[in-house]
C-alpha atoms as a PDB file:
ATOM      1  CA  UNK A   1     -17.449 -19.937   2.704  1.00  0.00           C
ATOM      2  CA  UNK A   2     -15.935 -21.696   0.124  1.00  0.00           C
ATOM      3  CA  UNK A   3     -12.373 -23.864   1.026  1.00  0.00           C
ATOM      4  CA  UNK A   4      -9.336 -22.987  -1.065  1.00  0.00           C
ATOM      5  CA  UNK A   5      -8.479 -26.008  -2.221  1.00  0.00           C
ATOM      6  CA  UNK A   6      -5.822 -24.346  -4.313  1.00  0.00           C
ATOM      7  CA  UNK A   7      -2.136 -26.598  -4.328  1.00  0.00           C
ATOM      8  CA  UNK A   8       0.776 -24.310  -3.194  1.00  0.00           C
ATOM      9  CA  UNK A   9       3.207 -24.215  -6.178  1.00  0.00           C
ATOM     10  CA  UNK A  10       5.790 -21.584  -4.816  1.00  0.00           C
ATOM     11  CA  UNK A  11       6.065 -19.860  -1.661  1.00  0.00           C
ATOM     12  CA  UNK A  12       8.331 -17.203  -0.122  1.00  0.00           C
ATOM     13  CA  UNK A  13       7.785 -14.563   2.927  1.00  0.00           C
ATOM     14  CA  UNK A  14       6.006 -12.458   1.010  1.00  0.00           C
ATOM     15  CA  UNK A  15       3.559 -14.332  -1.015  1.00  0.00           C
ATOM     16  CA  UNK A  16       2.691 -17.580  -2.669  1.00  0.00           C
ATOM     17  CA  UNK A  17       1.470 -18.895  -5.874  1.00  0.00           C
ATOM     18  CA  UNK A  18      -1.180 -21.336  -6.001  1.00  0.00           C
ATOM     19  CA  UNK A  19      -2.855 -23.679  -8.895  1.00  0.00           C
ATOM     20  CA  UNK A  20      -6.224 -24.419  -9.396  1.00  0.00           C
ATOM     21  CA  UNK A  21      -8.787 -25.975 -11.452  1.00  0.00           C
ATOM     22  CA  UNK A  22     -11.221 -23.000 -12.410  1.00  0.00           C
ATOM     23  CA  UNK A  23     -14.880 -23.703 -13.671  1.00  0.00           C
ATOM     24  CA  UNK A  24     -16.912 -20.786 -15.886  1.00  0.00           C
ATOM     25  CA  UNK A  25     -20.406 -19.979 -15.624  1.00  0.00           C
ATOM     26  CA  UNK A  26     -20.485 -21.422 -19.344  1.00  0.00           C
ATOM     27  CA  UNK A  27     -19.247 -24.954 -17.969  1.00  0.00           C
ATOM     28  CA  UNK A  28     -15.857 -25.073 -19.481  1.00  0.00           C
ATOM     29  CA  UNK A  29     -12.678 -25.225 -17.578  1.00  0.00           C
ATOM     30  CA  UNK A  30      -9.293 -24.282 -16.675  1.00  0.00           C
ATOM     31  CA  UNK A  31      -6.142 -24.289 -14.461  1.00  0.00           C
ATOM     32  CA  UNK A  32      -5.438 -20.634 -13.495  1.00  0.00           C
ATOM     33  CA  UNK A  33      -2.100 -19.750 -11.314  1.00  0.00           C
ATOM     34  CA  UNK A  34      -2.783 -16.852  -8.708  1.00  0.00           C
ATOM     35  CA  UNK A  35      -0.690 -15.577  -6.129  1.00  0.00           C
ATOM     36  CA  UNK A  36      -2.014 -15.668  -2.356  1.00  0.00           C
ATOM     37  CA  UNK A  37      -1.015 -12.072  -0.929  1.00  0.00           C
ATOM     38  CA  UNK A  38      -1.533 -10.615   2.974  1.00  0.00           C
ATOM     39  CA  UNK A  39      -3.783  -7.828   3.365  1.00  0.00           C
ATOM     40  CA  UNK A  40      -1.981  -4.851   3.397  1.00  0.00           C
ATOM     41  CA  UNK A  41      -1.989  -1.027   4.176  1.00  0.00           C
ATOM     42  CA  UNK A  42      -0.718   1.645   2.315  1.00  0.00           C
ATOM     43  CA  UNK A  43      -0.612   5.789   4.164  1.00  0.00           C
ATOM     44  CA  UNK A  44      -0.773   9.339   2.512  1.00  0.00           C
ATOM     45  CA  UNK A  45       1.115  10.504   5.988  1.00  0.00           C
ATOM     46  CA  UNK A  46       0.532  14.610   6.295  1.00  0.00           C
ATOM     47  CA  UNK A  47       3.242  16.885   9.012  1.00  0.00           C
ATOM     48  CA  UNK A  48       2.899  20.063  10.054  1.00  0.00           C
ATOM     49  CA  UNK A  49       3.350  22.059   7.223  1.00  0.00           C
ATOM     50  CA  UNK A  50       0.833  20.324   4.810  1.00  0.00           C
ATOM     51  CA  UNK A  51       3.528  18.462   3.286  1.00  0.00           C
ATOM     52  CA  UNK A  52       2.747  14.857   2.271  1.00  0.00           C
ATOM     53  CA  UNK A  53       5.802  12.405   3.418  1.00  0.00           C
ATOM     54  CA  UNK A  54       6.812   9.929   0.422  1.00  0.00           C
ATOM     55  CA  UNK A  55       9.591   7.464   0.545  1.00  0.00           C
ATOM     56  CA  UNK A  56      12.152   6.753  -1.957  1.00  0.00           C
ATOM     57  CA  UNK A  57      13.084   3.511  -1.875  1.00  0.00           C
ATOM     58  CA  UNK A  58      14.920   0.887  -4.558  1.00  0.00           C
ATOM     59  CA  UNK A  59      12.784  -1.696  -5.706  1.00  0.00           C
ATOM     60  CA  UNK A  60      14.684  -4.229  -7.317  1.00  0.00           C
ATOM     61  CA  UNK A  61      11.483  -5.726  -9.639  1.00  0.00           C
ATOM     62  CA  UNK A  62      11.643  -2.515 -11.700  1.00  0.00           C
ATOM     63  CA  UNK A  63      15.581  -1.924 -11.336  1.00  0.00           C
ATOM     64  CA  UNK A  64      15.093   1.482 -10.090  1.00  0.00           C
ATOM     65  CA  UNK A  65      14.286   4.236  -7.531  1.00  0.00           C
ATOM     66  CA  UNK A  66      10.700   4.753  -6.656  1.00  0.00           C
ATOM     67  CA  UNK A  67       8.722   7.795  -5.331  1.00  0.00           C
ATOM     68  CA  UNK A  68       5.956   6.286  -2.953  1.00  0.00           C
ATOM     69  CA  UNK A  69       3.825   6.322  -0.393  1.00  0.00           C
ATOM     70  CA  UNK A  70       4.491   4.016   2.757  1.00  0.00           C
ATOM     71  CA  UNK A  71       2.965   0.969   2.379  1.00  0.00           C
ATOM     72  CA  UNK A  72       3.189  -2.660   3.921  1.00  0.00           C
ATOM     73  CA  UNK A  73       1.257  -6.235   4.815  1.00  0.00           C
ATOM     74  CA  UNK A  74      -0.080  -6.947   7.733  1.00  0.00           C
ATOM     75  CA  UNK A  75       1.347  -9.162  10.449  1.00  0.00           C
ATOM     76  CA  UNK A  76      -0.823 -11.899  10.474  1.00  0.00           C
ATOM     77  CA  UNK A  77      -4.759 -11.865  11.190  1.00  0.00           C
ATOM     78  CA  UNK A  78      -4.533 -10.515  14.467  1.00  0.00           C
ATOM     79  CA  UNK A  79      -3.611  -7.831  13.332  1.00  0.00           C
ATOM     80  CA  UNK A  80      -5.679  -4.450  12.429  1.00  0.00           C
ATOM     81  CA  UNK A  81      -5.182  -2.758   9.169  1.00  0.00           C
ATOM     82  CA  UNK A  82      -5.306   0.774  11.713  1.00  0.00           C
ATOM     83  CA  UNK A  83      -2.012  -0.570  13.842  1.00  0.00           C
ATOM     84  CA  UNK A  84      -0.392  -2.196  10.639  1.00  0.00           C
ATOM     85  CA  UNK A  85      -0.578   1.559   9.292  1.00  0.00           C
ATOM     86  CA  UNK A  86       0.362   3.479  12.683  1.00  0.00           C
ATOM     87  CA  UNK A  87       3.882   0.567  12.836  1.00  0.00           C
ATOM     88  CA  UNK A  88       4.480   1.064   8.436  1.00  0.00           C
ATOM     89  CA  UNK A  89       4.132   4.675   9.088  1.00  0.00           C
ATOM     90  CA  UNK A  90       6.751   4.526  12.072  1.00  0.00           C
ATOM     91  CA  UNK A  91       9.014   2.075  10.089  1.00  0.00           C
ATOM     92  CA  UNK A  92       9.128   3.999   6.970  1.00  0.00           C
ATOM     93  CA  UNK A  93       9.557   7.488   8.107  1.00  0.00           C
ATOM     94  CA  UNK A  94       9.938   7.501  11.820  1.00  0.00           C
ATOM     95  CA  UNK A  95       6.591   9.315  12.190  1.00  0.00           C
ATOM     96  CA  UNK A  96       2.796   7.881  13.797  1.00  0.00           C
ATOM     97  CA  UNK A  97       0.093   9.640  13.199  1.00  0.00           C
ATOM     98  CA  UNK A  98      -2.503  10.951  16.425  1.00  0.00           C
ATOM     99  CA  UNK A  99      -4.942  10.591  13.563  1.00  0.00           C
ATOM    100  CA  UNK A 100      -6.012   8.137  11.230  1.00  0.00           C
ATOM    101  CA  UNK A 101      -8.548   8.279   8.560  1.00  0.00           C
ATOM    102  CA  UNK A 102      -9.356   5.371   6.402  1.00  0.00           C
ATOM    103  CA  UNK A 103      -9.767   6.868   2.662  1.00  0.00           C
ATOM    104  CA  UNK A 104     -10.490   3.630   0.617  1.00  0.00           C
ATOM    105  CA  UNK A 105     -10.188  -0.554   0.407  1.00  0.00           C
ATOM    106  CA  UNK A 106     -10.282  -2.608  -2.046  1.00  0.00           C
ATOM    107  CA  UNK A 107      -8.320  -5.387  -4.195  1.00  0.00           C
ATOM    108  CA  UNK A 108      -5.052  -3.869  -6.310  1.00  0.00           C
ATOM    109  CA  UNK A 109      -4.329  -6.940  -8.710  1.00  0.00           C
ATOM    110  CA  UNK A 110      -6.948  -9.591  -8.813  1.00  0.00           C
ATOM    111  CA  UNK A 111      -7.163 -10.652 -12.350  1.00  0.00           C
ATOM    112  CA  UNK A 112      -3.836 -12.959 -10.720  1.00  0.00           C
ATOM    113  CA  UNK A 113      -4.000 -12.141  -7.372  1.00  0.00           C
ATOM    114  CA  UNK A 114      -5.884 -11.318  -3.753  1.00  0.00           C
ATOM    115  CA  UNK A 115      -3.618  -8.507  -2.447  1.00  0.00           C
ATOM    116  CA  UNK A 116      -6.244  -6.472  -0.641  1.00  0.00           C
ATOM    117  CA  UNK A 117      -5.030  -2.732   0.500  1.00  0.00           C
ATOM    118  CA  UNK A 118      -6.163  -0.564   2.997  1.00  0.00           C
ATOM    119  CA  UNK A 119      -5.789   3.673   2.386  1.00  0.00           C
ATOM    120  CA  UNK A 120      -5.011   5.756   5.179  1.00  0.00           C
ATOM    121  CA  UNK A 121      -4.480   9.290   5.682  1.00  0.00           C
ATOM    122  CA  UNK A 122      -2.058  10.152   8.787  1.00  0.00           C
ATOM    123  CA  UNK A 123      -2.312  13.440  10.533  1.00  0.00           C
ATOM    124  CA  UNK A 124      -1.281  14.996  13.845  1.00  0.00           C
ATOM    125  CA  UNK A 125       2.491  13.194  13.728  1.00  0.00           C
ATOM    126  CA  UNK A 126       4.864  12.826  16.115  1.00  0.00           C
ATOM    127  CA  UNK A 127       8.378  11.919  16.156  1.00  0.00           C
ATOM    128  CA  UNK A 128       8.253   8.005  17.295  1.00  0.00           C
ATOM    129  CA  UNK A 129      10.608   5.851  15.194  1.00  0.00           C
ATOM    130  CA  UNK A 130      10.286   2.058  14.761  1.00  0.00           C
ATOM    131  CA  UNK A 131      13.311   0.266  13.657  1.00  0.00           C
ATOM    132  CA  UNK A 132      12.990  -0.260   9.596  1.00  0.00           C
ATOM    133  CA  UNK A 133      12.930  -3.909   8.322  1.00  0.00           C
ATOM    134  CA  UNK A 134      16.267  -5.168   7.031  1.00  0.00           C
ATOM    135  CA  UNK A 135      16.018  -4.909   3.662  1.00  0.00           C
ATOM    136  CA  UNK A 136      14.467  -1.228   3.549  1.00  0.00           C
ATOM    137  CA  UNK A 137      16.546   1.636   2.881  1.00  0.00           C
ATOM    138  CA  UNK A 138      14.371   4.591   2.685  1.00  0.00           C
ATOM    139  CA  UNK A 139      14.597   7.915   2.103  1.00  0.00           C
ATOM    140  CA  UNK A 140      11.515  10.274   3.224  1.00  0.00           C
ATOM    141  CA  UNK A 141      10.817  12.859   0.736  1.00  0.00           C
ATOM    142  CA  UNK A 142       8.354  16.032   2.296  1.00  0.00           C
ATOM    143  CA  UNK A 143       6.438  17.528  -0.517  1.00  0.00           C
ATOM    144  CA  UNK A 144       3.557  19.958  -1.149  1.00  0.00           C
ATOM    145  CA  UNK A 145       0.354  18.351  -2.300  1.00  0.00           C
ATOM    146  CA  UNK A 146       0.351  20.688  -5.640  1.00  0.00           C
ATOM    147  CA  UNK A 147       3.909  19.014  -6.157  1.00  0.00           C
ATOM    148  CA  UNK A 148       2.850  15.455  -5.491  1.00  0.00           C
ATOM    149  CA  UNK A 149      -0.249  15.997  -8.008  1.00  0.00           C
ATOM    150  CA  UNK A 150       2.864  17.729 -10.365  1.00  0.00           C
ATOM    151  CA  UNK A 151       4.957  14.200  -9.804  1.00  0.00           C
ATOM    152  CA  UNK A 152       1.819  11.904 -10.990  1.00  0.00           C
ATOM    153  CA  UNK A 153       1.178  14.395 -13.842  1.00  0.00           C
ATOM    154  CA  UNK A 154       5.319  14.471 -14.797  1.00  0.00           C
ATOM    155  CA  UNK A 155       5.447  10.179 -14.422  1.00  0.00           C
ATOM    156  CA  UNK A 156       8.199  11.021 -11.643  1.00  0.00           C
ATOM    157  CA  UNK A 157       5.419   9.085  -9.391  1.00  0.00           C
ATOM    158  CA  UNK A 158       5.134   5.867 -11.456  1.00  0.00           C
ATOM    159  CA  UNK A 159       3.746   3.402  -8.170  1.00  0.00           C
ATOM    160  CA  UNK A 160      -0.191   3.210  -8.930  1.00  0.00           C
ATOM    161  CA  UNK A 161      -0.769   2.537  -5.188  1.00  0.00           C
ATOM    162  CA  UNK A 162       0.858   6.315  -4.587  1.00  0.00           C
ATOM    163  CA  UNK A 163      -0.686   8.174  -7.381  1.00  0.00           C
ATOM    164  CA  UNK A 164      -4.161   6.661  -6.170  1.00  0.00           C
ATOM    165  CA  UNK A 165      -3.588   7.240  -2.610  1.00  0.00           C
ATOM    166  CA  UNK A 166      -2.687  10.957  -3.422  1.00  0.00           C
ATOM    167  CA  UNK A 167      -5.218  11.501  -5.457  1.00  0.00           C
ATOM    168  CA  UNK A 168      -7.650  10.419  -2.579  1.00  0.00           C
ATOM    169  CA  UNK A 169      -5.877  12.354   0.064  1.00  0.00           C
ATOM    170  CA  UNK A 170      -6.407  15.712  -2.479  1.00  0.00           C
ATOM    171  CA  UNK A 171     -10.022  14.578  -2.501  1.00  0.00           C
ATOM    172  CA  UNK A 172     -10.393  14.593   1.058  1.00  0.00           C
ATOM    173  CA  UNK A 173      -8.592  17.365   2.309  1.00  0.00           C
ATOM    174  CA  UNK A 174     -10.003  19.940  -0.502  1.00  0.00           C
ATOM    175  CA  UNK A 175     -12.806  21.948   1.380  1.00  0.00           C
ATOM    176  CA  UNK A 176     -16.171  20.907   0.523  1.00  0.00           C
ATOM    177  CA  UNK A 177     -17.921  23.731  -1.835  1.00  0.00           C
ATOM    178  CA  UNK A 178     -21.399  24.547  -0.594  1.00  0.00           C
END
């Protein structure tokens, strides 16, 4: 494996931005900026009533409300992308899940950046809350999978990690036509 030997040019708890000298196949060169991102998990949780469980939540980049799924990075390297779900899940809507299916992986940004998220489906949940981080204030919004596909259609569900993690859900939990 290669050594990132990328310099650190801003860091906060959430991410960093690096700098490196970049070389092309072609042999010229350049100095690309990228941001250094956690793993992280995003869950298309599912109650009792087939109702999918989005969050609304304000997210201050976009100056605005979002409709999303839960969603968050993972605690280090010790941790598993399965119990980074199972504590989101808890965090975000007070819900973990007795099952957990893994639906799809894979890198959201990297033309400038390494953020690499894991897609879960949560079923079978039971009341078990986890305290929410600080600066969440979340509101969990039930709705039927028809609606949800209705919200991506409308653009009420702008958050492409949400509108592909339904969309997989949908996929999975249609019955298979013989």
């Amino acid at each position: 494996m290669k050594k990132n030997t990328a310099a650190i040019v801003y860091q906060c708890k959430i991410f960093d931005v690096r700098e490196e000298d970049v070389q092309f196949p072609n042999g010229k060169s350049t100095r690309q900026s990228w941001i250094n991102h956690n793993p992280t998990v995003a869950i298309v949780p599912v109650n009792d009533q087939n109702e999918l469980l989005l969050i609304k939540q304000y997210r201050a980049a976009v100056k605005q409300d979002l409709l999303e799924i839960p969603a968050g990075s993972l605690d280090g390297s010790e941790e598993s992308p399965a119990v980074c779900a199972q504590r989101e899940l808890a965090e975000e809507t007070g819900f973990q899940p007795k099952t957990l299916v893994k639906l799809f992986e894979g890198y959201l940004l990297p033309g400038y950046c390494n953020e690499y998220m894991h897609f879960f489906l949560a079923k079978d949940l039971v009341y078990a809350p986890l305290q929410p981080d600080d600066d969440e204030f979340i509101e969990t919004v039930p709705v039927s999978l028809p609606q949800a596909r209705t919200l991506i259609e409308q653009g009420d569900i702008i958050d492409a990690k949400t509108a592909l993690g339904i969309l997989l859900a949908e996929k999975y939990l249609q019955p298979h036509n013989a």
